[in-house]
Protein backbone atom coordinates (compact mmCIF):
# COMPACT_ATOMS: atom_id res chain seq x y z
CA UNK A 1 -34.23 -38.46 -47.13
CA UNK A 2 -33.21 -38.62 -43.06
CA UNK A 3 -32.49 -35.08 -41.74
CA UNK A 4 -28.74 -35.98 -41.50
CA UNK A 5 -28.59 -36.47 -45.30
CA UNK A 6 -29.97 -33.53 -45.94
CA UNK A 7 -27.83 -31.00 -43.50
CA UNK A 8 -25.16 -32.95 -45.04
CA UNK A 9 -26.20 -32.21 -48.66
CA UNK A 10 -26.92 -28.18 -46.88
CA UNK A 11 -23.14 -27.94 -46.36
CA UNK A 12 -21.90 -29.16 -49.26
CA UNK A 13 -23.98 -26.96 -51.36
CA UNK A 14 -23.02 -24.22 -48.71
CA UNK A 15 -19.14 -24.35 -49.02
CA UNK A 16 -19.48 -23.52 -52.74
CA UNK A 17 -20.62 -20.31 -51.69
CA UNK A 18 -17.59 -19.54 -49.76
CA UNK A 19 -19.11 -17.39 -46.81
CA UNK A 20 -16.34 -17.22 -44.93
CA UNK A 21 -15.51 -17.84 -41.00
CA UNK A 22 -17.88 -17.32 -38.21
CA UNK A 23 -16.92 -16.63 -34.52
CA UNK A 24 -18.95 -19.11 -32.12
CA UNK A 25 -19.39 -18.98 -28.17
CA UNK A 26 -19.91 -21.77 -25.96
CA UNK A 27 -20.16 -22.26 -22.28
CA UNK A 28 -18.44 -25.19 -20.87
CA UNK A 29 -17.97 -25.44 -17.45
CA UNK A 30 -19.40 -22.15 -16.39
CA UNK A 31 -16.31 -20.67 -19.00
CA UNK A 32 -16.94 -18.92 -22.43
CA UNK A 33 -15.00 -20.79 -25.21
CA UNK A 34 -14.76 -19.00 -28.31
CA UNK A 35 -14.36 -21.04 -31.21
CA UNK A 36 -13.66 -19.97 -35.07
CA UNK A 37 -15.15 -21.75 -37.84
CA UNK A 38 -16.75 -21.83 -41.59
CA UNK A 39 -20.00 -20.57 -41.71
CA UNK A 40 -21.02 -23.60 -43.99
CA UNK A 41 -20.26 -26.00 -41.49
CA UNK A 42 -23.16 -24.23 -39.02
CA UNK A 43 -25.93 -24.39 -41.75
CA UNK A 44 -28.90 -26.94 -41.20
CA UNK A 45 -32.21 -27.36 -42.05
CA UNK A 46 -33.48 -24.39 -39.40
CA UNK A 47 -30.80 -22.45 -40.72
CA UNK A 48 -32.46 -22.61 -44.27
CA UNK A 49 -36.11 -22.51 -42.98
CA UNK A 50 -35.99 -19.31 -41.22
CA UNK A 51 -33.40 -18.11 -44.36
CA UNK A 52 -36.50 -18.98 -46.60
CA UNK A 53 -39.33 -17.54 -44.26
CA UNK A 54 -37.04 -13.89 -44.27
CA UNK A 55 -36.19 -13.60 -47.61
CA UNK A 56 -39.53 -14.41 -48.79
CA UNK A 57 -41.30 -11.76 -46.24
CA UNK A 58 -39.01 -9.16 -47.87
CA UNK A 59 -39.65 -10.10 -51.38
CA UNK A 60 -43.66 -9.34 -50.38
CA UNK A 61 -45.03 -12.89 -50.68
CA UNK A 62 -48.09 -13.25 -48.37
CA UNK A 63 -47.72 -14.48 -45.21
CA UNK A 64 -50.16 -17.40 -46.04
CA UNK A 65 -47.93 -18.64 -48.53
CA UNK A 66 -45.15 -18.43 -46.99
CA UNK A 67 -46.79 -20.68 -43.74
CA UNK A 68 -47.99 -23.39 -46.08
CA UNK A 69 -44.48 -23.87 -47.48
CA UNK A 70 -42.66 -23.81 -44.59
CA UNK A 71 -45.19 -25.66 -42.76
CA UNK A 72 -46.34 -23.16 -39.67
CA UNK A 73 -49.56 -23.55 -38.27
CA UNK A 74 -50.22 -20.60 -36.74
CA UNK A 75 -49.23 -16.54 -37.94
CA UNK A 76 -47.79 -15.78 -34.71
CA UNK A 77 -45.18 -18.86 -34.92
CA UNK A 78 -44.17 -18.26 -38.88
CA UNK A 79 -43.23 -14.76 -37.57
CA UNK A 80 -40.92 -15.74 -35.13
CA UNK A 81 -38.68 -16.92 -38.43
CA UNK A 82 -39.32 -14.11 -40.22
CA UNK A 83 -35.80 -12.00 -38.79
CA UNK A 84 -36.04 -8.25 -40.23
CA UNK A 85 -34.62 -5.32 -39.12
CA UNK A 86 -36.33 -2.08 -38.57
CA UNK A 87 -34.68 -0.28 -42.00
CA UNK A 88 -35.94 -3.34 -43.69
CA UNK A 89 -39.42 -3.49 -42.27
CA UNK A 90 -39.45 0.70 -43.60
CA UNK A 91 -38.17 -0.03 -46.85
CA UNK A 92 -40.83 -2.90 -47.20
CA UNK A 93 -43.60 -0.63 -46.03
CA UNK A 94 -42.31 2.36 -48.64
């Protein structure tokens, strides 16, 4: 399946889910333009790799796993997905 099927078949799935709207920023011409839309229409594949990566960091499987699903080659670039705050990273080590 091309990428583009598969972000397509992301958003579809996502607007089930009803996540409601997100507020976007964009510069055009030097100019902020602030744009609302629905959250499902923003998801893609990184979107749902780096969902993935977090929410199987928190859940405590190893980090070795989680690189050979998601395909990382090194530790140091799987953690950049891995997006945790610092109450989660204390409940995690509790």
């Amino acid at each position: 399946m091309s990428d583009q099927t598969i972000n397509y078949k992301i958003k579809d799935v996502s607007e089930l889910t009803e996540l409601g709207d997100k507020k976007t920023t964009k510069s055009k011409g030097g100019l902020k333009v602030y744009k609302q839309a629905p959250k499902y229409t923003l998801i893609k594949t990184h979107t749902v790799r780096r969902s993935f990566c977090t929410n199987a960091y928190l859940a405590g499987v190893p980090v070795i796993d989680i690189m050979s699903i998601s395909t990382h080659t090194t530790e140091s670039s799987n953690m950049r997905y891995i997006k945790i705050t610092k109450e989660q990273q204390a409940d995690r080590m509790a």
